[in-house]
PDB file of N, CA and C in Angstrom:
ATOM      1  N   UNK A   1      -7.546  14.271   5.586  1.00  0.00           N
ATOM      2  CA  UNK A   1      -6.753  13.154   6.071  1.00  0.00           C
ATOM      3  C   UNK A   1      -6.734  12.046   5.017  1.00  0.00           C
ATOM      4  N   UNK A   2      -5.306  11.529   4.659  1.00  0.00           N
ATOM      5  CA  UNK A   2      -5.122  10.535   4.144  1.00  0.00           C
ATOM      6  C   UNK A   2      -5.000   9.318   4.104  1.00  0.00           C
ATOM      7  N   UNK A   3      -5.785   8.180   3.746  1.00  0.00           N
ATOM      8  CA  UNK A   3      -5.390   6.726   4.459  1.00  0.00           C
ATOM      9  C   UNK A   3      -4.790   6.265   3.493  1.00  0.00           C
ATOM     10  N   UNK A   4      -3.903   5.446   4.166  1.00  0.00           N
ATOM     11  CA  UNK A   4      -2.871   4.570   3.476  1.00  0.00           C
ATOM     12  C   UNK A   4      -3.384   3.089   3.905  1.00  0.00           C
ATOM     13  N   UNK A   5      -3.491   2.246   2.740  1.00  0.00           N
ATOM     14  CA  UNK A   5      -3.677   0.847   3.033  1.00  0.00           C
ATOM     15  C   UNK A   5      -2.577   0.174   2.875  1.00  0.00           C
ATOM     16  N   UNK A   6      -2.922  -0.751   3.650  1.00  0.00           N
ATOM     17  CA  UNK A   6      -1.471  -1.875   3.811  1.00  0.00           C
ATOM     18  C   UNK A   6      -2.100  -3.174   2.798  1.00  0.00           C
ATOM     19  N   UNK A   7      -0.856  -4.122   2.755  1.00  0.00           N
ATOM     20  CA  UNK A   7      -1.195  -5.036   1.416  1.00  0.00           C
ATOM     21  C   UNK A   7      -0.005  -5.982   1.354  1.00  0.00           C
ATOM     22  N   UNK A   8       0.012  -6.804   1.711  1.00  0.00           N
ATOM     23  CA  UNK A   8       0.951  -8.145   0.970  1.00  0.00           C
ATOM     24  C   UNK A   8       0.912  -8.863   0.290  1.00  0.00           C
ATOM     25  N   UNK A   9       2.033  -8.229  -0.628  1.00  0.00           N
ATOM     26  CA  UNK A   9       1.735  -9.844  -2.004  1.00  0.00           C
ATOM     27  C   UNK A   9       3.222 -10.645  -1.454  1.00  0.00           C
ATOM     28  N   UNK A  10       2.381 -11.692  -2.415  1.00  0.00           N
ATOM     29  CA  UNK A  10       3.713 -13.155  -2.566  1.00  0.00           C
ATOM     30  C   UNK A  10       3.852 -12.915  -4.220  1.00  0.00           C
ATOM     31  N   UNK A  11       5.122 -13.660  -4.262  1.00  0.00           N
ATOM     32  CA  UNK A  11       6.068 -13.552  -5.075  1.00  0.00           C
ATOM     33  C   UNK A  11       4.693 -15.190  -6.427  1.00  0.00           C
ATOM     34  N   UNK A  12       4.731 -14.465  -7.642  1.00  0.00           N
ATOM     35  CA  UNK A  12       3.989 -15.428  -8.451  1.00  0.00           C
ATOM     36  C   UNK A  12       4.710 -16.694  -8.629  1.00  0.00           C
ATOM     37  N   UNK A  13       4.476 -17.874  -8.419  1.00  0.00           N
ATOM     38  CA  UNK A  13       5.210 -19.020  -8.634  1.00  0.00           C
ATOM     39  C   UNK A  13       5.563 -18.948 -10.435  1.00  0.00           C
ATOM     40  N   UNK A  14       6.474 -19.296 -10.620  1.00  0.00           N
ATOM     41  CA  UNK A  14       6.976 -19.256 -12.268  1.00  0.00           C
ATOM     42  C   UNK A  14       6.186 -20.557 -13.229  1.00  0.00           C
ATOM     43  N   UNK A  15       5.660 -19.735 -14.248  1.00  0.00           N
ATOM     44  CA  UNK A  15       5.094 -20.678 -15.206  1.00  0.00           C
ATOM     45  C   UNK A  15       3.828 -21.259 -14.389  1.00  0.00           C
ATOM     46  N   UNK A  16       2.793 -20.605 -13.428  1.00  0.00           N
ATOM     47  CA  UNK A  16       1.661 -20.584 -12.934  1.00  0.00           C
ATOM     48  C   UNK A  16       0.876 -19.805 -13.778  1.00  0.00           C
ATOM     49  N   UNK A  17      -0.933 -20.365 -14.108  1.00  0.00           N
ATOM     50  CA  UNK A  17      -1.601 -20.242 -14.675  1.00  0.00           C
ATOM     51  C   UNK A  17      -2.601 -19.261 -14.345  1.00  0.00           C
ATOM     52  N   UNK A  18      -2.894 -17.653 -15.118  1.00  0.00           N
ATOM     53  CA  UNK A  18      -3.132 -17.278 -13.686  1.00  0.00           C
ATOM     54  C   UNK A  18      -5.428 -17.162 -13.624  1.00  0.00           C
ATOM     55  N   UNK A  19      -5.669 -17.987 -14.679  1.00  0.00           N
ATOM     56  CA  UNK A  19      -6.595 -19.077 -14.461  1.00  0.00           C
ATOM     57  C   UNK A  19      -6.834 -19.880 -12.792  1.00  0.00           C
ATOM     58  N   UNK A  20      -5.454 -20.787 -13.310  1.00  0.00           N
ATOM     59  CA  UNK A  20      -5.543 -21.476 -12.043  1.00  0.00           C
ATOM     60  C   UNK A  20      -5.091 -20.745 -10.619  1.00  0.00           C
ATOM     61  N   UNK A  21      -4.692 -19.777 -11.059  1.00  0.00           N
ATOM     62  CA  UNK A  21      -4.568 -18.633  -9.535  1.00  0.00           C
ATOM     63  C   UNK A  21      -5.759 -18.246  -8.922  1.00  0.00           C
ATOM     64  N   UNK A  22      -6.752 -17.817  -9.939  1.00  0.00           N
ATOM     65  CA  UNK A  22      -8.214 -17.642  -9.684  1.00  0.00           C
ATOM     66  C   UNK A  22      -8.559 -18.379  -9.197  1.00  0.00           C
ATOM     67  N   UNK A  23      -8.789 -19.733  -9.573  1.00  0.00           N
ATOM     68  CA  UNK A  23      -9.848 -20.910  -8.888  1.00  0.00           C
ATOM     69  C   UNK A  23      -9.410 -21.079  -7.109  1.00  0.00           C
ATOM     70  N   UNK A  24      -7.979 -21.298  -6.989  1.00  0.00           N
ATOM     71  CA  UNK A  24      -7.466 -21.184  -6.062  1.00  0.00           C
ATOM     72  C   UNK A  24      -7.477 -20.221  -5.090  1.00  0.00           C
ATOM     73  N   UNK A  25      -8.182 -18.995  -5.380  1.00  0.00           N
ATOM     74  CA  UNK A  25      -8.694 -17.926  -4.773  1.00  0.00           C
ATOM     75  C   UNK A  25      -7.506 -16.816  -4.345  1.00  0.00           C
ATOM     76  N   UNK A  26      -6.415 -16.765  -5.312  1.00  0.00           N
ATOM     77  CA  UNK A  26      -5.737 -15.703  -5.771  1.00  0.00           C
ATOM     78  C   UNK A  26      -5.781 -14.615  -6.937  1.00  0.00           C
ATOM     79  N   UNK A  27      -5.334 -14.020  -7.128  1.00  0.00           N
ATOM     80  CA  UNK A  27      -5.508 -12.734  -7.666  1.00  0.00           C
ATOM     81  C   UNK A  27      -4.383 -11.903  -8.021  1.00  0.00           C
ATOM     82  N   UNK A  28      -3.655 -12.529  -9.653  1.00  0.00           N
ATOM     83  CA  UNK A  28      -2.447 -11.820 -10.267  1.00  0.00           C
ATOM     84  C   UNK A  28      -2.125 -10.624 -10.131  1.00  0.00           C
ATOM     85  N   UNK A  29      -0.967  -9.730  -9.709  1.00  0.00           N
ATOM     86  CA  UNK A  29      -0.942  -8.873  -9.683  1.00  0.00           C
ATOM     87  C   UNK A  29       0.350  -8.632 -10.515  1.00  0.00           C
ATOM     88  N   UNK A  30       0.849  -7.255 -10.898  1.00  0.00           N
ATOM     89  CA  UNK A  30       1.843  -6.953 -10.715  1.00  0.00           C
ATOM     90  C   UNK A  30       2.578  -5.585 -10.263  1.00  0.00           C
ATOM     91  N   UNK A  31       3.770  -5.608 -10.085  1.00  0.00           N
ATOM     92  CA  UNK A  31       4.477  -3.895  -9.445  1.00  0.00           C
ATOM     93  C   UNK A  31       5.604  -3.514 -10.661  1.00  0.00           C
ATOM     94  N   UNK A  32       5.086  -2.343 -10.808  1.00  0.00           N
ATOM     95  CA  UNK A  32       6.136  -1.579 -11.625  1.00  0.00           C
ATOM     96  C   UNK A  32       6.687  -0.680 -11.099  1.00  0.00           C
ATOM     97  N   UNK A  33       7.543  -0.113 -11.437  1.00  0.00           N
ATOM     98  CA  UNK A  33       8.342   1.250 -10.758  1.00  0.00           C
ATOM     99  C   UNK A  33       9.253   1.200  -9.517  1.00  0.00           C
ATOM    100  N   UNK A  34       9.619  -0.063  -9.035  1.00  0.00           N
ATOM    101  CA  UNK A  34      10.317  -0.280  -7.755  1.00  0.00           C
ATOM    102  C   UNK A  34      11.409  -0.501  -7.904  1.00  0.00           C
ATOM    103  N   UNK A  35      11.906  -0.960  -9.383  1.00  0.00           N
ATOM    104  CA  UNK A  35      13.119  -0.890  -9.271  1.00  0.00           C
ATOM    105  C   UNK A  35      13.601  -0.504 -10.970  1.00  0.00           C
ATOM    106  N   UNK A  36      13.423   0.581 -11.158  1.00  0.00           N
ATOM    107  CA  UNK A  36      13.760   1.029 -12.534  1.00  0.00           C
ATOM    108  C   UNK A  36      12.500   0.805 -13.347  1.00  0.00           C
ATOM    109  N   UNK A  37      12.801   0.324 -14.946  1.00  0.00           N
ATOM    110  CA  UNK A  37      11.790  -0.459 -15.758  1.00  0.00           C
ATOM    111  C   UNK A  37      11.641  -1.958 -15.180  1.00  0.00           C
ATOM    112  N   UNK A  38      12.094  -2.982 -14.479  1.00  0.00           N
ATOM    113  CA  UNK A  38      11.632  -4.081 -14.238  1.00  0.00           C
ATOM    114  C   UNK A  38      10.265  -3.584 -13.431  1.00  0.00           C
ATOM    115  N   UNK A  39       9.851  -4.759 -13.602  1.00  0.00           N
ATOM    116  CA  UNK A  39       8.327  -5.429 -13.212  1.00  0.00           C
ATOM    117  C   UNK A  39       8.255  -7.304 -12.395  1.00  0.00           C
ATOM    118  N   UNK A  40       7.455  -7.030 -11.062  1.00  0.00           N
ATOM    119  CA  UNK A  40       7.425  -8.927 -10.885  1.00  0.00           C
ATOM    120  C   UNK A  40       5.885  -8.954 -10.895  1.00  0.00           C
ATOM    121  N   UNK A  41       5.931 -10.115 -11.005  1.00  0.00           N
ATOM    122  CA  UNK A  41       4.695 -10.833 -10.852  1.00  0.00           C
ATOM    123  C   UNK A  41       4.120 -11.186  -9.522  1.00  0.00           C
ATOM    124  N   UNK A  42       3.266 -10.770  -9.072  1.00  0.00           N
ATOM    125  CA  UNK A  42       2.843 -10.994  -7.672  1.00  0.00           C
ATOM    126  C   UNK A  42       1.354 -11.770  -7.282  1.00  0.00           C
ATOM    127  N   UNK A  43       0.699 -12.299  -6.683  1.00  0.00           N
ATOM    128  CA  UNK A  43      -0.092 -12.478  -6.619  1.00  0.00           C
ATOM    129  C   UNK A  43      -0.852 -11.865  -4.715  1.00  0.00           C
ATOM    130  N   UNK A  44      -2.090 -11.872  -4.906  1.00  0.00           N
ATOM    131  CA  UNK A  44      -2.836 -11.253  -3.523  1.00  0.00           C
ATOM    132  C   UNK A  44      -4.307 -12.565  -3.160  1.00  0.00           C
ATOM    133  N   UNK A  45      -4.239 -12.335  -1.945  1.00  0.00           N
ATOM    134  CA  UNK A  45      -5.644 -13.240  -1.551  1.00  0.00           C
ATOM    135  C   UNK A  45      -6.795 -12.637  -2.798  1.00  0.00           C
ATOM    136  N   UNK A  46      -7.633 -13.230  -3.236  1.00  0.00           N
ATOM    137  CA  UNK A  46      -8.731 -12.462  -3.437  1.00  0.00           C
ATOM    138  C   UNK A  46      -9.664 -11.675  -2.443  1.00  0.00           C
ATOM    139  N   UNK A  47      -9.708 -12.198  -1.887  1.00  0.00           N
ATOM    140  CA  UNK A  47     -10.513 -11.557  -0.060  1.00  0.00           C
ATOM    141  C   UNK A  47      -9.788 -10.023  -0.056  1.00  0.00           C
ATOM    142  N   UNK A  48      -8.635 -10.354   0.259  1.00  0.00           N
ATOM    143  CA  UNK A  48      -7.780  -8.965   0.254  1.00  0.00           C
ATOM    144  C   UNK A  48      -8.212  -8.214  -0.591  1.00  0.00           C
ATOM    145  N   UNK A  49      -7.707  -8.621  -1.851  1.00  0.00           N
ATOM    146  CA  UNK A  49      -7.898  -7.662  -3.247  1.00  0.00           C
ATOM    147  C   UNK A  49      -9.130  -6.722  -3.334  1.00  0.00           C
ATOM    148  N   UNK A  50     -10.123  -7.623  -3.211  1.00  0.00           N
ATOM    149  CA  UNK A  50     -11.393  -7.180  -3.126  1.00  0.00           C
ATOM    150  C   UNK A  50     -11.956  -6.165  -1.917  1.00  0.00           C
ATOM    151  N   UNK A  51     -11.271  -6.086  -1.076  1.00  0.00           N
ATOM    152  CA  UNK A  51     -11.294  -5.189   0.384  1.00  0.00           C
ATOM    153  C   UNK A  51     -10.449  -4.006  -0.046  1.00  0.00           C
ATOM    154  N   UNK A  52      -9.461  -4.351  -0.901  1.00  0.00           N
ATOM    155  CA  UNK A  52      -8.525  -2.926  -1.213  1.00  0.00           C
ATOM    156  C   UNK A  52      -9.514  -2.441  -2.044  1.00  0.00           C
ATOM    157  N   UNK A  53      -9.589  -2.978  -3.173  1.00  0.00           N
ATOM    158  CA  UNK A  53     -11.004  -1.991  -4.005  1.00  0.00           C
ATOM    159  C   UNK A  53     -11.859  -1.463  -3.581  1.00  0.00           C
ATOM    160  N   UNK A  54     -12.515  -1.413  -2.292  1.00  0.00           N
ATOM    161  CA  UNK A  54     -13.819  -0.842  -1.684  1.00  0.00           C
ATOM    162  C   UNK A  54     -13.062   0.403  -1.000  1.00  0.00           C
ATOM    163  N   UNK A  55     -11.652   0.275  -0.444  1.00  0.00           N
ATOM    164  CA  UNK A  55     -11.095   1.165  -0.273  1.00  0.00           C
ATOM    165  C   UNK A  55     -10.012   2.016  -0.677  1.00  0.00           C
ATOM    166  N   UNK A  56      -9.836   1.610  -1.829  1.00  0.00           N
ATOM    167  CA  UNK A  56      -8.888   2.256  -2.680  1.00  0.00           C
ATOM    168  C   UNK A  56      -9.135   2.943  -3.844  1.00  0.00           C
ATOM    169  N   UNK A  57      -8.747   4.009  -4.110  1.00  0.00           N
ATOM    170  CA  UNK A  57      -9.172   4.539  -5.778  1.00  0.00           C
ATOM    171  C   UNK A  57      -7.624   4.301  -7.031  1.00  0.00           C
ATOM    172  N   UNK A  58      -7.920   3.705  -7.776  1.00  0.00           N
ATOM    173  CA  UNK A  58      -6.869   3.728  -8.480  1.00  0.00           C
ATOM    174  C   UNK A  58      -6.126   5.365  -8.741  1.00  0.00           C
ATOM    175  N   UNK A  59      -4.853   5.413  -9.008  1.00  0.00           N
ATOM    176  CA  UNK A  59      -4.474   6.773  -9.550  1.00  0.00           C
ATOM    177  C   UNK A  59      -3.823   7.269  -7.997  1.00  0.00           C
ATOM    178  N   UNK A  60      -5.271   7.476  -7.397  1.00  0.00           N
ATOM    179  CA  UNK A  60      -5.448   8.177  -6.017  1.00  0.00           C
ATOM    180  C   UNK A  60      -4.673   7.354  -4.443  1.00  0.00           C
ATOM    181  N   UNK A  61      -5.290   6.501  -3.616  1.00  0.00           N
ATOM    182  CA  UNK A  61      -5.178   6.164  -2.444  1.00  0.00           C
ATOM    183  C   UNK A  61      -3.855   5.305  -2.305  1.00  0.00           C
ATOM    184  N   UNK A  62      -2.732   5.907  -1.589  1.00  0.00           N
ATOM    185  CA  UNK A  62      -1.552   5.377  -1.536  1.00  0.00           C
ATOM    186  C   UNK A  62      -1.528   3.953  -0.620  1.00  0.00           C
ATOM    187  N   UNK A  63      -1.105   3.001  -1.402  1.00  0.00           N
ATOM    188  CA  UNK A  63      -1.075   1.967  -0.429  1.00  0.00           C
ATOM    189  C   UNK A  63       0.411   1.255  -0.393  1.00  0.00           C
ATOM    190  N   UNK A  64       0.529   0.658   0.966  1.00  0.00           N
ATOM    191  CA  UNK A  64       1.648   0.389   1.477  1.00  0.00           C
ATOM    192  C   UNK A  64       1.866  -1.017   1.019  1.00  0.00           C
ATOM    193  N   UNK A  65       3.186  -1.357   0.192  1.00  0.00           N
ATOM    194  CA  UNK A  65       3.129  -3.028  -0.664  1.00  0.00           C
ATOM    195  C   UNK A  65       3.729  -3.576   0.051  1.00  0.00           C
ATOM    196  N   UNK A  66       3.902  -4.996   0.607  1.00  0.00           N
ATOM    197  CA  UNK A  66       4.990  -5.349   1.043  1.00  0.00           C
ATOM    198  C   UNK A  66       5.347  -6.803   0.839  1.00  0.00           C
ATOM    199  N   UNK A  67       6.249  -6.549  -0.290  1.00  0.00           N
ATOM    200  CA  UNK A  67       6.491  -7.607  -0.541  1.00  0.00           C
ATOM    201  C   UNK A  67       7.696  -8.613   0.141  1.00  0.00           C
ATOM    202  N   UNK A  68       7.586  -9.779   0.671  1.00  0.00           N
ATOM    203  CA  UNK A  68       8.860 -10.431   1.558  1.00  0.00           C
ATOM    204  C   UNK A  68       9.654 -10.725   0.857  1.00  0.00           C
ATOM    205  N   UNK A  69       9.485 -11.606  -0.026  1.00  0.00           N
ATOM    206  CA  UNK A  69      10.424 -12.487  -0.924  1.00  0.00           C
ATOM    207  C   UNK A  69      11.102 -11.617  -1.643  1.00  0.00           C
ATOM    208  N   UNK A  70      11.174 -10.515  -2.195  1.00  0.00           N
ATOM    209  CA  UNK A  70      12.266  -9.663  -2.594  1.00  0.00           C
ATOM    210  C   UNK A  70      12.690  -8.555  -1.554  1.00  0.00           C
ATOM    211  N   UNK A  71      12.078  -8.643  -0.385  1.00  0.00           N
ATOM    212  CA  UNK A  71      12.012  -7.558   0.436  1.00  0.00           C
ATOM    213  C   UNK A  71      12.062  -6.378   0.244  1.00  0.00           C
ATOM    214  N   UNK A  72      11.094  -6.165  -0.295  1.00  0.00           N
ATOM    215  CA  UNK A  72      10.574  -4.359  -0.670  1.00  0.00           C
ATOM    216  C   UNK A  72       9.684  -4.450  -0.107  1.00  0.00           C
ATOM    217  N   UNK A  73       9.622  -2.901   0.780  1.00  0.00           N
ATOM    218  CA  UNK A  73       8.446  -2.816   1.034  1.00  0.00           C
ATOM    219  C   UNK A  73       7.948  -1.355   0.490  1.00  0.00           C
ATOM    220  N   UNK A  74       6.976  -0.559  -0.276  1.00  0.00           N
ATOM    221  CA  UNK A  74       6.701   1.018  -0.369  1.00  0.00           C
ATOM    222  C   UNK A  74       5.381   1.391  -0.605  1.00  0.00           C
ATOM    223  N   UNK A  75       5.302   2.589  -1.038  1.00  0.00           N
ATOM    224  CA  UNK A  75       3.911   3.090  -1.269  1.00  0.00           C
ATOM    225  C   UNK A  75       3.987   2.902  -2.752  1.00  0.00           C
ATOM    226  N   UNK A  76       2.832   2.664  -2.678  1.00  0.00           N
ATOM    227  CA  UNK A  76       1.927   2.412  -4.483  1.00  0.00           C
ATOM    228  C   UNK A  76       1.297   2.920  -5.073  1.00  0.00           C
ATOM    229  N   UNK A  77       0.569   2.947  -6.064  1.00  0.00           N
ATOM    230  CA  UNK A  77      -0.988   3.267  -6.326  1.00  0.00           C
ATOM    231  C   UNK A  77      -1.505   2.387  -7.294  1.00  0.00           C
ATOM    232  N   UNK A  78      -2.698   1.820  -7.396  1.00  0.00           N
ATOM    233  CA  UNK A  78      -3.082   0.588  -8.200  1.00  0.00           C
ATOM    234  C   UNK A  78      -3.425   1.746  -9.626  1.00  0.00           C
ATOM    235  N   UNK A  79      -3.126   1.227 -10.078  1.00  0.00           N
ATOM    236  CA  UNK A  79      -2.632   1.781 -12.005  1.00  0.00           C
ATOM    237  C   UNK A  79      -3.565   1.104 -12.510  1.00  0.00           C
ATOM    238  N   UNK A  80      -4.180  -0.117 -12.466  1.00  0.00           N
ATOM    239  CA  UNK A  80      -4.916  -0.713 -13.559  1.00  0.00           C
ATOM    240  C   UNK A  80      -5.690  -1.923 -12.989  1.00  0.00           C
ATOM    241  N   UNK A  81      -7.050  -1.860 -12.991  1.00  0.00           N
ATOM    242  CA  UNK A  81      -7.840  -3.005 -12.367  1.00  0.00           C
ATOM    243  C   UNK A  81      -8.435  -3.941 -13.487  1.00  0.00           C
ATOM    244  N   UNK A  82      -8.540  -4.703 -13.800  1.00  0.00           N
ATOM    245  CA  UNK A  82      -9.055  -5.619 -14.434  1.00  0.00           C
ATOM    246  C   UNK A  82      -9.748  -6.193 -13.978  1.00  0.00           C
ATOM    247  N   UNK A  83     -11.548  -6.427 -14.690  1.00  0.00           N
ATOM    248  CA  UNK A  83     -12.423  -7.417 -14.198  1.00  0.00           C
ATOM    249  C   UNK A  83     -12.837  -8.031 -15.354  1.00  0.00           C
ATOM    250  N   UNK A  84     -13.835  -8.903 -14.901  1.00  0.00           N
ATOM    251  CA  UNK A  84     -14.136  -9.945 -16.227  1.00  0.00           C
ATOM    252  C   UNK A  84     -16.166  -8.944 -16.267  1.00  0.00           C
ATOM    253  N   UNK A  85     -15.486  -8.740 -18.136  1.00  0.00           N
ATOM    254  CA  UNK A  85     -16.935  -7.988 -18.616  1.00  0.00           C
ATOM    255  C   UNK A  85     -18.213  -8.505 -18.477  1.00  0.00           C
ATOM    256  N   UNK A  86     -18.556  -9.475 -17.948  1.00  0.00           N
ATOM    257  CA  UNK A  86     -20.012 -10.131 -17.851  1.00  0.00           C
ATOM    258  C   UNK A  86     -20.219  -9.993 -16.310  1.00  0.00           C
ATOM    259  N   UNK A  87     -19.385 -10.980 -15.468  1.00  0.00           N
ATOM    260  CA  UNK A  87     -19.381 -11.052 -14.334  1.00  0.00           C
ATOM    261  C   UNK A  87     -18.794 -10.060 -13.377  1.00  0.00           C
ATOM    262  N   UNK A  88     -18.328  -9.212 -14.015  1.00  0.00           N
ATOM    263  CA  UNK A  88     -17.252  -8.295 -12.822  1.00  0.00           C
ATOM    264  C   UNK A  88     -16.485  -8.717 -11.603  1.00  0.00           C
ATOM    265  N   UNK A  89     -16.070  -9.852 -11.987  1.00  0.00           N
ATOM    266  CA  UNK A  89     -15.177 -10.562 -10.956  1.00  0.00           C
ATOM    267  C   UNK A  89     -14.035  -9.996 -11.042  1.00  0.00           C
ATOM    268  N   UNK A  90     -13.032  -9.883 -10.288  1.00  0.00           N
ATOM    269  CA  UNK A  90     -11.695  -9.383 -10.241  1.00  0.00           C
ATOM    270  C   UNK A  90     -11.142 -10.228 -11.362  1.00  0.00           C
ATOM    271  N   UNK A  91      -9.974  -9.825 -12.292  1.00  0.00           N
ATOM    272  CA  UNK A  91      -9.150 -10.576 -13.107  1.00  0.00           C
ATOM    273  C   UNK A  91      -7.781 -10.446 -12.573  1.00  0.00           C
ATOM    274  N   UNK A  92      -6.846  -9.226 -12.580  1.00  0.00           N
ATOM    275  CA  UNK A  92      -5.579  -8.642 -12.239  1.00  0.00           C
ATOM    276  C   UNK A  92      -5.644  -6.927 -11.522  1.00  0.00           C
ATOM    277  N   UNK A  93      -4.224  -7.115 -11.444  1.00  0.00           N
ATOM    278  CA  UNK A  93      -4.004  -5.947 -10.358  1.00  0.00           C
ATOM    279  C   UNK A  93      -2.944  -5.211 -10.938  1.00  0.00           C
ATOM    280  N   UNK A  94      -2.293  -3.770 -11.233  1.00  0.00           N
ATOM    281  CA  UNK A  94      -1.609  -3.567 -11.400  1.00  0.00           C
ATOM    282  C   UNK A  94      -1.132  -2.018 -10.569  1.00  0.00           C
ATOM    283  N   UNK A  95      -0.204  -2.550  -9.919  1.00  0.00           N
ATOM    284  CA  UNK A  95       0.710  -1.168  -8.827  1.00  0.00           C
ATOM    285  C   UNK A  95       1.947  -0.858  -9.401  1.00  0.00           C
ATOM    286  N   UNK A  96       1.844   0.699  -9.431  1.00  0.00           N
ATOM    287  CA  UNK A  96       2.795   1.136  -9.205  1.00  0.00           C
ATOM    288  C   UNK A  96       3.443   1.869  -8.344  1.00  0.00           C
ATOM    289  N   UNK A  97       4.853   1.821  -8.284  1.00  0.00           N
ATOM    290  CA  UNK A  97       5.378   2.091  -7.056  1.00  0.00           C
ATOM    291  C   UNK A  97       6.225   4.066  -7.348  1.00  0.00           C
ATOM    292  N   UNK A  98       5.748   4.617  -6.106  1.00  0.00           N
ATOM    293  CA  UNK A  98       6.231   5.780  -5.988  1.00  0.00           C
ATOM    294  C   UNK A  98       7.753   5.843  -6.199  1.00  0.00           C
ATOM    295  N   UNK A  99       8.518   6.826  -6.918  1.00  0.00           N
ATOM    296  CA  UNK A  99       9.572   7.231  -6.764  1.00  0.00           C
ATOM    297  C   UNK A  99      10.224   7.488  -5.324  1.00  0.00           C
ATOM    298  N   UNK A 100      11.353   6.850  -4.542  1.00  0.00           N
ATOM    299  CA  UNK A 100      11.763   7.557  -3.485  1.00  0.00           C
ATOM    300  C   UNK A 100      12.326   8.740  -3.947  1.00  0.00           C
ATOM    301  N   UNK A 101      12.225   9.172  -2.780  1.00  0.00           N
ATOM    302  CA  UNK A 101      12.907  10.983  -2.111  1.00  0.00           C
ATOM    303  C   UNK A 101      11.925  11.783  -2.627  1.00  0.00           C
TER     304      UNK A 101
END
């Protein structure tokens, strides 16, 4: 049996620092593959983020994105985790999105 996690990002505010996304207790992300070669910038709670990692394997565990502000919603798979090398704090997120059909 397969679990699928669910997940909402918001749309990254433009020319946001993503420093100051951290302090603020967000967590840069981005999605590729949803609509051709473009890519957006997204950001996630950290709380969240950090709950998908305990249950997610990159590569592997399909998770459900849903983003409002462009209104997509699909299945993913996190492609690339980034933490910080001393502390292992979360840095970024990176999903990609399944091909339909």
């Amino acid at each position: 049996m397969e679990i699928t996690v669910r997940v909402e990002g918001q749309m990254r505010p433009e020319g946001s620092k993503p420093r100051a996304l951290r302090r603020s207790g967000l967590i840069p992300a981005n999605l590729y593959g949803h609509n051709g070669a473009e890519s957006v910038s997204l950001t996630l709670d950290a709380k969240t983020a950090e709950r998908l990692l305990k249950e997610a394997r990159a590569n592997k565990t399909p998770i459900e994105l849903n983003v409002p502000e462009i209104n997509w919603r699909g299945a993913t798979v996190i492609r690339e985790v980034q933490k910080h090398p001393a502390k292992g704090t979360l840095y970024h997120l990176s999903f990609f999105a399944f091909a339909k059909g």
